[in-house]
PDB file of N, CA and C in Angstrom:
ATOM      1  N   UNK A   1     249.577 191.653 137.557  1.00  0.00           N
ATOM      2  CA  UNK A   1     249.081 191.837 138.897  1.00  0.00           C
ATOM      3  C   UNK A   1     249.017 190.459 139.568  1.00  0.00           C
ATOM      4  N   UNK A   2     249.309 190.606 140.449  1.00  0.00           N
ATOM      5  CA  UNK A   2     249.592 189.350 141.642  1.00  0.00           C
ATOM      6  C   UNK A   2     248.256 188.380 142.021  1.00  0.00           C
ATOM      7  N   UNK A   3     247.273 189.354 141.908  1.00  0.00           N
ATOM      8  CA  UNK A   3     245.893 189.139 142.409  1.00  0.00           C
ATOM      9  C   UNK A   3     245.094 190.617 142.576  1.00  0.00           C
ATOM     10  N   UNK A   4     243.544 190.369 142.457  1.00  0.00           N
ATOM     11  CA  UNK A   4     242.821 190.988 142.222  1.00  0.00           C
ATOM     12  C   UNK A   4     242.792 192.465 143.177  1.00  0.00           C
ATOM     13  N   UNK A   5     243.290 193.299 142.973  1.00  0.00           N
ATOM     14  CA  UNK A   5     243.380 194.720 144.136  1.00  0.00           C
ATOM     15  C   UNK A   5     242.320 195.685 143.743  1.00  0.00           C
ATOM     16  N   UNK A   6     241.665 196.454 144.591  1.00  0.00           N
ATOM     17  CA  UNK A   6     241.277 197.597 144.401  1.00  0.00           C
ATOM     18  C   UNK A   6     241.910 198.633 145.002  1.00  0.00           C
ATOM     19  N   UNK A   7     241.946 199.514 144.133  1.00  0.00           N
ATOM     20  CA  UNK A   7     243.238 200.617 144.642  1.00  0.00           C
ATOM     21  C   UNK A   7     242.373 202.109 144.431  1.00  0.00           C
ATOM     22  N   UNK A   8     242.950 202.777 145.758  1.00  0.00           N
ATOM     23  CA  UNK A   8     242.302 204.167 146.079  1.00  0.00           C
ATOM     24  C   UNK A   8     243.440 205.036 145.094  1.00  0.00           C
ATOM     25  N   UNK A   9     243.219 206.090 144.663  1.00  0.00           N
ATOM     26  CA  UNK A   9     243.737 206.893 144.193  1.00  0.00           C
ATOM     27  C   UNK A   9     245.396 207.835 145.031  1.00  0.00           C
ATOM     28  N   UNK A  10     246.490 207.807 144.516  1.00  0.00           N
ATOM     29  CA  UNK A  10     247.507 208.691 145.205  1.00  0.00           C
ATOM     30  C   UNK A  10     246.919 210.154 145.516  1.00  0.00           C
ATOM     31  N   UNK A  11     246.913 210.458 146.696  1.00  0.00           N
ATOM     32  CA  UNK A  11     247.044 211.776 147.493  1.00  0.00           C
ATOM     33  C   UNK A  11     248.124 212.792 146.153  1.00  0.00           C
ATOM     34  N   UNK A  12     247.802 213.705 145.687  1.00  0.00           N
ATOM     35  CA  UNK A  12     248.405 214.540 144.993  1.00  0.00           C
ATOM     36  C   UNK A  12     249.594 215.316 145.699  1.00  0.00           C
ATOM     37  N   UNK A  13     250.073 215.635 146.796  1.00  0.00           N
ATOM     38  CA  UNK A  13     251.000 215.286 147.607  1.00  0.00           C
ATOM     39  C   UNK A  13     251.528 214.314 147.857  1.00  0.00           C
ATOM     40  N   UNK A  14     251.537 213.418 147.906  1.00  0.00           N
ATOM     41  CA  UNK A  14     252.561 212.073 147.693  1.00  0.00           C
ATOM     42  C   UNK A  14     252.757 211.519 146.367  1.00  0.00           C
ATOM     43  N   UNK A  15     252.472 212.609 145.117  1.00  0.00           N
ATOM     44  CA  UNK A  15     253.167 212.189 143.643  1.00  0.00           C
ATOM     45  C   UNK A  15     254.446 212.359 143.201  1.00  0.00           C
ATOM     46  N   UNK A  16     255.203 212.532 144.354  1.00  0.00           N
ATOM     47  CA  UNK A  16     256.962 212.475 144.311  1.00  0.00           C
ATOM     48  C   UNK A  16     257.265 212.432 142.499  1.00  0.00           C
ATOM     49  N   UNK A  17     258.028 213.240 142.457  1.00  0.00           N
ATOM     50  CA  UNK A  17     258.723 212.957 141.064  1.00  0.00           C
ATOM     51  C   UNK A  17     259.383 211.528 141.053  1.00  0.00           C
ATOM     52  N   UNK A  18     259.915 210.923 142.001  1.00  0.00           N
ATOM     53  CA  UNK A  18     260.084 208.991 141.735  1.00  0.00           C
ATOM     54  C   UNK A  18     259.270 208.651 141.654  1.00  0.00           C
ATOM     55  N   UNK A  19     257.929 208.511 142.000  1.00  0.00           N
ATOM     56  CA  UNK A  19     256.743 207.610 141.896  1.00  0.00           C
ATOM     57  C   UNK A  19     256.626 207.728 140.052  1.00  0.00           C
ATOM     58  N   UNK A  20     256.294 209.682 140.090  1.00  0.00           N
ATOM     59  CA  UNK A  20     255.638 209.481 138.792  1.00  0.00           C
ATOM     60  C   UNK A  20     256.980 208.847 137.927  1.00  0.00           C
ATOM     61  N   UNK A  21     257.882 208.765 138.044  1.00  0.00           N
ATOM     62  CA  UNK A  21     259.317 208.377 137.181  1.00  0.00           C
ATOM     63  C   UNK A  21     259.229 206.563 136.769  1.00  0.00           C
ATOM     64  N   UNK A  22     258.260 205.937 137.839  1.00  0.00           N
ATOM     65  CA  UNK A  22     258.306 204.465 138.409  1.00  0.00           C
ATOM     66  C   UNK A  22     257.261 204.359 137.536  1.00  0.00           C
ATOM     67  N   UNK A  23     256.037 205.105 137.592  1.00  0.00           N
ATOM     68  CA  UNK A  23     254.887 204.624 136.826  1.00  0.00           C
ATOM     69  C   UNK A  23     255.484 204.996 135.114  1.00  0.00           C
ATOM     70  N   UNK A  24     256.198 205.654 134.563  1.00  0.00           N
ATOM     71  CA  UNK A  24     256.540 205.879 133.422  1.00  0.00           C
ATOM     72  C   UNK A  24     257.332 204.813 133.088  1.00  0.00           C
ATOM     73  N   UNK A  25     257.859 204.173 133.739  1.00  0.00           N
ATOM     74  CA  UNK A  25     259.004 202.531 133.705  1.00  0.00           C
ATOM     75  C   UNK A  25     258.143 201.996 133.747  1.00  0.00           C
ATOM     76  N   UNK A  26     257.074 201.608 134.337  1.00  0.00           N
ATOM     77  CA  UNK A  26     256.314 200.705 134.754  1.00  0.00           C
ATOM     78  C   UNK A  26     255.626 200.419 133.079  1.00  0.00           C
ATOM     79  N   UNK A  27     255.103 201.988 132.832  1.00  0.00           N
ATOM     80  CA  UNK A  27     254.091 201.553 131.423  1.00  0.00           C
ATOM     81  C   UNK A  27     255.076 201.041 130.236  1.00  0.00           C
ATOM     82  N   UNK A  28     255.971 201.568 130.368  1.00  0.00           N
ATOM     83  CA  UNK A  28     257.159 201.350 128.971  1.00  0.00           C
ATOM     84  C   UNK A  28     256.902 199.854 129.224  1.00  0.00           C
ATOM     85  N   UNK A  29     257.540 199.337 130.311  1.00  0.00           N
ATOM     86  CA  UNK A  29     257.760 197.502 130.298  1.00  0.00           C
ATOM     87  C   UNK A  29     256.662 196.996 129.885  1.00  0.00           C
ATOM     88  N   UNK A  30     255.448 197.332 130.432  1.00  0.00           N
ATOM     89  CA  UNK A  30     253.979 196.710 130.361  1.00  0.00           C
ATOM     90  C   UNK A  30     253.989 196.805 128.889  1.00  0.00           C
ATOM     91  N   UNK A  31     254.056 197.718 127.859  1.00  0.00           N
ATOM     92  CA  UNK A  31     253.830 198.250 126.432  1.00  0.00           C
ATOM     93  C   UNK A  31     255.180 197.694 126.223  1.00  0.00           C
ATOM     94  N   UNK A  32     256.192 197.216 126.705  1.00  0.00           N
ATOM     95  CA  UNK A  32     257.606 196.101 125.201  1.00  0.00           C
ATOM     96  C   UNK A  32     256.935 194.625 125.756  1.00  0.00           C
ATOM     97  N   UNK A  33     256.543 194.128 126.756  1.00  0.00           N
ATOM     98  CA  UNK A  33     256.236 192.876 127.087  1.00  0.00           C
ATOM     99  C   UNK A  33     254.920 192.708 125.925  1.00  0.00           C
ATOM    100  N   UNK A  34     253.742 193.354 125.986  1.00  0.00           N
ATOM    101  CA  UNK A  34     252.241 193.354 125.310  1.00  0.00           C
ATOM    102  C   UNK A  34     253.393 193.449 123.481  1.00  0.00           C
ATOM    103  N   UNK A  35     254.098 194.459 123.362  1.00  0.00           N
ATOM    104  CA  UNK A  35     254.322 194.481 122.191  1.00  0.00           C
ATOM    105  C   UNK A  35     255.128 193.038 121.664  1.00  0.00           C
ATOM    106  N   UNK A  36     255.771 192.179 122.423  1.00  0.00           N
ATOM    107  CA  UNK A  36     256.756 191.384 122.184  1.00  0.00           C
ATOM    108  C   UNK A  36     255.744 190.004 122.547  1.00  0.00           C
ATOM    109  N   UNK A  37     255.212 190.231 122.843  1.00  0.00           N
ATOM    110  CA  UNK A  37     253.992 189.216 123.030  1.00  0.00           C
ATOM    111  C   UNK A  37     254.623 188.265 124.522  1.00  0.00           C
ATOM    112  N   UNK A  38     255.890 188.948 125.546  1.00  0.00           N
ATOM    113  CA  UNK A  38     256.078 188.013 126.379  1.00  0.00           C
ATOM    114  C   UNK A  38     255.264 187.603 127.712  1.00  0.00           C
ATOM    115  N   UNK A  39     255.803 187.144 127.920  1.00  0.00           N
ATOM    116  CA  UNK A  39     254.673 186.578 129.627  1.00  0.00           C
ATOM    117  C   UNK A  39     255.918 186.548 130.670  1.00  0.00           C
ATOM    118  N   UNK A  40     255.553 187.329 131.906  1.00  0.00           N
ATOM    119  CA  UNK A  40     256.420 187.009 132.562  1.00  0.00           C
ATOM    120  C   UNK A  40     256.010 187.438 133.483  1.00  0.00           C
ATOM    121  N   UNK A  41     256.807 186.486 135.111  1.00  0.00           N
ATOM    122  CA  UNK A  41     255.582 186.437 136.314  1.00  0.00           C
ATOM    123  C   UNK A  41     255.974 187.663 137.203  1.00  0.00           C
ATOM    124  N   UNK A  42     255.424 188.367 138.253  1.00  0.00           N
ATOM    125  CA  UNK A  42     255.140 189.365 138.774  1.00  0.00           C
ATOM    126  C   UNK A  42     256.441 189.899 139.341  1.00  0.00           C
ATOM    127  N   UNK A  43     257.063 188.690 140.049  1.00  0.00           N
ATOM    128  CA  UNK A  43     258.350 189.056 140.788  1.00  0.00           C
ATOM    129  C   UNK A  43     259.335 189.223 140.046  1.00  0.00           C
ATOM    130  N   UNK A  44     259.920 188.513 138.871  1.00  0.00           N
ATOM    131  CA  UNK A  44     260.431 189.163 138.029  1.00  0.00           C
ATOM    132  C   UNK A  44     260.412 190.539 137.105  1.00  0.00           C
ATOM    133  N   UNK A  45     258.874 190.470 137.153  1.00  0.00           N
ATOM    134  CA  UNK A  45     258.753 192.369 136.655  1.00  0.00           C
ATOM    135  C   UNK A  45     259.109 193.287 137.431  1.00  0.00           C
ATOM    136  N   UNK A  46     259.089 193.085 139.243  1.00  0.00           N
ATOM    137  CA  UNK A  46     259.509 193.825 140.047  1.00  0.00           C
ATOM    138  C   UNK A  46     261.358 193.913 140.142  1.00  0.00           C
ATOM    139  N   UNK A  47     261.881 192.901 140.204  1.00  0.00           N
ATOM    140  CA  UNK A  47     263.154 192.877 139.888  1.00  0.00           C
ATOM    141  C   UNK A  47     263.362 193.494 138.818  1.00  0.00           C
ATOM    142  N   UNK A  48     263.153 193.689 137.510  1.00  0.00           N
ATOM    143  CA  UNK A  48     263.404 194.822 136.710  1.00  0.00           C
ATOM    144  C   UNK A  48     262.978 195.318 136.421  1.00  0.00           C
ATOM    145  N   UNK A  49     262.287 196.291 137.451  1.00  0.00           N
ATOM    146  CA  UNK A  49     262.074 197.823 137.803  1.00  0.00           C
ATOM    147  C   UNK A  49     262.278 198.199 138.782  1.00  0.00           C
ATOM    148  N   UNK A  50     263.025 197.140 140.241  1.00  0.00           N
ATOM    149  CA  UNK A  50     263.684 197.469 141.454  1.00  0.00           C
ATOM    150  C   UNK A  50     262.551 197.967 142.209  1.00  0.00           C
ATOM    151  N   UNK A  51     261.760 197.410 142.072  1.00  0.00           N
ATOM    152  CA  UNK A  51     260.608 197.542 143.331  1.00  0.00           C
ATOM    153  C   UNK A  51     260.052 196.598 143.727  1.00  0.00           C
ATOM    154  N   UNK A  52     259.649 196.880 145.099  1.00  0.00           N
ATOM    155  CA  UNK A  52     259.082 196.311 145.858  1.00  0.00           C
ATOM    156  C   UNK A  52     257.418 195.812 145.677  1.00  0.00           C
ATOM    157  N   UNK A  53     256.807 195.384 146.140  1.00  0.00           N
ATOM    158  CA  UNK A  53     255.330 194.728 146.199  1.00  0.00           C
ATOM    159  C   UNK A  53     254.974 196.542 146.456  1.00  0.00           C
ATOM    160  N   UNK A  54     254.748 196.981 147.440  1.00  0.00           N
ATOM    161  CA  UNK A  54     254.443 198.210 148.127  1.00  0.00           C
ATOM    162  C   UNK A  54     254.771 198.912 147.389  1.00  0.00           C
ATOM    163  N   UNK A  55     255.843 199.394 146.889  1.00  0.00           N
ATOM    164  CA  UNK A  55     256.247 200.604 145.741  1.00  0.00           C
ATOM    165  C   UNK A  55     255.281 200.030 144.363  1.00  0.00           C
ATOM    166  N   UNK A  56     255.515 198.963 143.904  1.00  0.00           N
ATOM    167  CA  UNK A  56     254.115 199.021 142.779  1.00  0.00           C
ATOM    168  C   UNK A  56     253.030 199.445 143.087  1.00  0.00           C
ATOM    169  N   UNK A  57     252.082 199.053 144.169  1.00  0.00           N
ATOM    170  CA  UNK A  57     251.579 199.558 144.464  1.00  0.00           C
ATOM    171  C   UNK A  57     250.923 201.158 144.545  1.00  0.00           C
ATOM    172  N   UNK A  58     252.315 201.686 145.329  1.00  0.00           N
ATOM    173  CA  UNK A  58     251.939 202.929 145.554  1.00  0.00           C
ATOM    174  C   UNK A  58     251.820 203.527 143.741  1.00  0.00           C
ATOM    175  N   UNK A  59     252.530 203.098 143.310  1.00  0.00           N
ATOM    176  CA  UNK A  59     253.085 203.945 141.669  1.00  0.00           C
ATOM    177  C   UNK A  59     251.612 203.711 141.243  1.00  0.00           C
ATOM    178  N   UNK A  60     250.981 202.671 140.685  1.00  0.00           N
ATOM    179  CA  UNK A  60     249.916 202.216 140.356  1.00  0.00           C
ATOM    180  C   UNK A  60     248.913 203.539 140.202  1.00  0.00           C
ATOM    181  N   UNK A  61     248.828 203.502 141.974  1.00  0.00           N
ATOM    182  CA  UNK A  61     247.903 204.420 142.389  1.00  0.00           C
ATOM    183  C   UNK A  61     248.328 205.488 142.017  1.00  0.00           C
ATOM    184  N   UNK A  62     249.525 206.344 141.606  1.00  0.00           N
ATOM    185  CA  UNK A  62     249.872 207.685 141.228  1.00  0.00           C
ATOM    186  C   UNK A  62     249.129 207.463 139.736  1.00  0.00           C
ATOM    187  N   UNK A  63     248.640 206.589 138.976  1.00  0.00           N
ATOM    188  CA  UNK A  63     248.408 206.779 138.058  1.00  0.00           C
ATOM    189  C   UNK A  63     247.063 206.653 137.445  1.00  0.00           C
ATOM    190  N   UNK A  64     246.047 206.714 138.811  1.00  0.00           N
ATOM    191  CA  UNK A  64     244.656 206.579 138.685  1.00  0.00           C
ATOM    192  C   UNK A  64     244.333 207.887 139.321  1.00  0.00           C
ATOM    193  N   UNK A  65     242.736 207.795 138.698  1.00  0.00           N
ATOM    194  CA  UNK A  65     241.904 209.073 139.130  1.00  0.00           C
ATOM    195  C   UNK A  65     240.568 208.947 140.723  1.00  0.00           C
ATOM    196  N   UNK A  66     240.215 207.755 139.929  1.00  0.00           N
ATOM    197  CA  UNK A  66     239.577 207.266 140.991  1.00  0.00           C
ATOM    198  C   UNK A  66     239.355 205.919 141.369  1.00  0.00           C
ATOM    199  N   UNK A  67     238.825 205.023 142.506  1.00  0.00           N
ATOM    200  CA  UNK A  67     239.197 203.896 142.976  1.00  0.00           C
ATOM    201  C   UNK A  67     238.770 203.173 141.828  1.00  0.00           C
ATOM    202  N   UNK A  68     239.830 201.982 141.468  1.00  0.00           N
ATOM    203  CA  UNK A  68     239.849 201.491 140.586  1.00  0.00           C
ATOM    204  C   UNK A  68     240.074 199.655 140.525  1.00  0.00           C
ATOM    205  N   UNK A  69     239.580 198.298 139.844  1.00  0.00           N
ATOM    206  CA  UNK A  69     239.481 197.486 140.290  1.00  0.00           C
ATOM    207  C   UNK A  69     240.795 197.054 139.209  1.00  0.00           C
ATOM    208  N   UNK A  70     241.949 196.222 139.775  1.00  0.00           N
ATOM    209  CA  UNK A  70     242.903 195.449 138.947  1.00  0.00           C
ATOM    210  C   UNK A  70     242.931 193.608 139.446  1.00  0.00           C
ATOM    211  N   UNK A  71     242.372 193.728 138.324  1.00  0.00           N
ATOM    212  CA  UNK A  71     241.942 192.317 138.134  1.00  0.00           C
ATOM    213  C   UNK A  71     243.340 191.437 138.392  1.00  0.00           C
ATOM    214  N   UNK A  72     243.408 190.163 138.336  1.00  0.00           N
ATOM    215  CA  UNK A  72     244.685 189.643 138.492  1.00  0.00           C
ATOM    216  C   UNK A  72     244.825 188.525 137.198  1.00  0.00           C
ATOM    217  N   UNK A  73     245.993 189.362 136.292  1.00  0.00           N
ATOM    218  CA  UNK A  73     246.847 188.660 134.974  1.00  0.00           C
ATOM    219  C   UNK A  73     247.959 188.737 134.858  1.00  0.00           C
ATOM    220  N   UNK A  74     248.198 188.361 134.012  1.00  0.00           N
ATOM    221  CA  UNK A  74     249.885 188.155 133.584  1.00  0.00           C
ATOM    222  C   UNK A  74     250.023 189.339 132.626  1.00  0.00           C
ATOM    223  N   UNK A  75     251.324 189.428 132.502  1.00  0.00           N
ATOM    224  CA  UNK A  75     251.310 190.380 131.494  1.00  0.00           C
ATOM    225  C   UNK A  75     251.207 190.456 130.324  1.00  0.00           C
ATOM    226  N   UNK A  76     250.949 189.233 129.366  1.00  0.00           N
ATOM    227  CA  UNK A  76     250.334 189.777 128.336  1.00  0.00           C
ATOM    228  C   UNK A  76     249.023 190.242 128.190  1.00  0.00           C
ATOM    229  N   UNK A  77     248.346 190.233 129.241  1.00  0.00           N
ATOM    230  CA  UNK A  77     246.755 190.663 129.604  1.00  0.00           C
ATOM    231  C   UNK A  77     247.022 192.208 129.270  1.00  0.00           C
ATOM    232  N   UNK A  78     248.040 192.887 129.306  1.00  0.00           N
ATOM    233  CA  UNK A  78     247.801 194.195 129.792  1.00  0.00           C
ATOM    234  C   UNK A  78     246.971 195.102 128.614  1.00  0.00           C
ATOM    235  N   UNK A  79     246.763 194.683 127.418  1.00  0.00           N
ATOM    236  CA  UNK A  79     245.928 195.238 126.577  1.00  0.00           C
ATOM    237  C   UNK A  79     244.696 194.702 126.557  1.00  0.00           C
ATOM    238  N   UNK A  80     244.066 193.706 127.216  1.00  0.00           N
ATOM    239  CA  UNK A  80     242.959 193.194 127.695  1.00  0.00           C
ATOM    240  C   UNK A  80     241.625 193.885 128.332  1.00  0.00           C
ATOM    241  N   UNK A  81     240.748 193.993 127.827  1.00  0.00           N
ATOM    242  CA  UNK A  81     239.149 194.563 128.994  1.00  0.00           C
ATOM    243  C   UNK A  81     239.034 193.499 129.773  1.00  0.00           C
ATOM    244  N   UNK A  82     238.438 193.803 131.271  1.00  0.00           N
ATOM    245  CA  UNK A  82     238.281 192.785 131.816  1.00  0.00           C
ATOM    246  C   UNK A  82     237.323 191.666 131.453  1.00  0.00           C
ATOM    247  N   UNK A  83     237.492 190.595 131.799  1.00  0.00           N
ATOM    248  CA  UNK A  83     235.836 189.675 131.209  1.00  0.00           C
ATOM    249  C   UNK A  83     235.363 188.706 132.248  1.00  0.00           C
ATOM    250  N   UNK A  84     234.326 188.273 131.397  1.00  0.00           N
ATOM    251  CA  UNK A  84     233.914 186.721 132.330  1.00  0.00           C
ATOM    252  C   UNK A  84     234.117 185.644 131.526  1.00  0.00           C
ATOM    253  N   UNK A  85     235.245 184.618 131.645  1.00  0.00           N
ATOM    254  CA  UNK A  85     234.907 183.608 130.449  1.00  0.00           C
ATOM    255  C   UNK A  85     233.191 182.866 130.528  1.00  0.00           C
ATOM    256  N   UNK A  86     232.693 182.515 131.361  1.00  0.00           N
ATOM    257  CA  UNK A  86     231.889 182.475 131.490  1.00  0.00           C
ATOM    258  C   UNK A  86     230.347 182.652 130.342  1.00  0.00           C
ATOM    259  N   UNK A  87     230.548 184.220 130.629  1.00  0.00           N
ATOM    260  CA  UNK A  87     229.818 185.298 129.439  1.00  0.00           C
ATOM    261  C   UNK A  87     230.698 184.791 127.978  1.00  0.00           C
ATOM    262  N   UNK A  88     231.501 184.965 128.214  1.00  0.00           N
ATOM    263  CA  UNK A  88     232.252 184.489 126.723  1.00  0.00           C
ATOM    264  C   UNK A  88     231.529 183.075 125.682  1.00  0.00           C
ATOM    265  N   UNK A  89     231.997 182.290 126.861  1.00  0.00           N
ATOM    266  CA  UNK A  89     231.711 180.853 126.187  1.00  0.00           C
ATOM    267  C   UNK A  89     230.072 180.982 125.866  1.00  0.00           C
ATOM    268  N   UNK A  90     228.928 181.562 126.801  1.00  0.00           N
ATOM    269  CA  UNK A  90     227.772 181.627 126.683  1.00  0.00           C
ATOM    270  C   UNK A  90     227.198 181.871 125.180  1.00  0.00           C
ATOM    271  N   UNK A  91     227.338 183.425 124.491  1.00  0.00           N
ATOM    272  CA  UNK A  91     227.418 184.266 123.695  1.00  0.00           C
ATOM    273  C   UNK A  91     228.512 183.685 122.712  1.00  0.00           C
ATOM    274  N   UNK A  92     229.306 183.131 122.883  1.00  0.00           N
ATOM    275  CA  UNK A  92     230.496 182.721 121.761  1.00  0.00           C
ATOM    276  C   UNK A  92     230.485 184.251 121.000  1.00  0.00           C
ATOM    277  N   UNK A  93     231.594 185.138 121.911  1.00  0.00           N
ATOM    278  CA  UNK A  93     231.938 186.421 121.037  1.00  0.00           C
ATOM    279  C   UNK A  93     232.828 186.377 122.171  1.00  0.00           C
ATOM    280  N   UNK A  94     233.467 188.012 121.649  1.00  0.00           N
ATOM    281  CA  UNK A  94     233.853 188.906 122.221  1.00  0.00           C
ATOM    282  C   UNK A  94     232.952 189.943 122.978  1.00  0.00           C
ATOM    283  N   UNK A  95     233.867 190.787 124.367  1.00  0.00           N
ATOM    284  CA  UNK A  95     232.378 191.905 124.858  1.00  0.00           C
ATOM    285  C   UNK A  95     233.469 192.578 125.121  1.00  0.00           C
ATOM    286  N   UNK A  96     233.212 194.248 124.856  1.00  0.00           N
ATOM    287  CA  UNK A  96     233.868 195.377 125.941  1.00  0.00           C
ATOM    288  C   UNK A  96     232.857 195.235 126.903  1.00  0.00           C
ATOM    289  N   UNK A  97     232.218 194.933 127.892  1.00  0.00           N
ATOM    290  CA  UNK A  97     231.152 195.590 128.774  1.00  0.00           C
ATOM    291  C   UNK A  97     231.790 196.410 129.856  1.00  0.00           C
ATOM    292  N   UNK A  98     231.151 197.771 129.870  1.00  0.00           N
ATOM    293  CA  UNK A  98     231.242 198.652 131.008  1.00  0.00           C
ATOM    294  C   UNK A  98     230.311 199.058 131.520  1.00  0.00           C
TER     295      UNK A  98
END
């Protein structure tokens, strides 16, 4: 993610069979990049998956329920909970907090 978005949920009428087709590309790449341990920056992930800033976007949102906060990482974050280093360094651990 580019930077930090909060994203409203897709209208169930605008779940086009391409969107949902985009978000199924979308997770495969996210899950070989996390599995392969690579890093790679935003505009290049859009170039191979042929979308736009706006079409991620929209796909994103086909794949949430309700408004939802996306923090801004790279992609090996994508198996990541969000955190605070902050809290981290404090506590010297790990936290799921929800």
């Amino acid at each position: 993610m580019p930077r930090t978005v909060i994203l409203d949920p897709l209208d169930e009428g605008d779940k086009t069979p391409d969107v949902k087709e985009n978000l199924r590309s979308i997770n495969k790449l996210m899950y070989r990049f996390y599995k392969k341990k690579r890093s790679n920056v935003f505009d290049d992930i859009l170039g191979i998956l042929k979308l736009s800033e706006e079409e991620y976007f929209t796909t994103i949102r086909c794949g949430i329920q309700r408004k939802t906060v996306f923090l801004k990482r790279d992609s090996l974050s994508v198996g990541t909970s969000g955190y605070k280093i902050i809290i981290l360094n404090l506590f010297q651990s790990n936290m799921d907090i929800q």
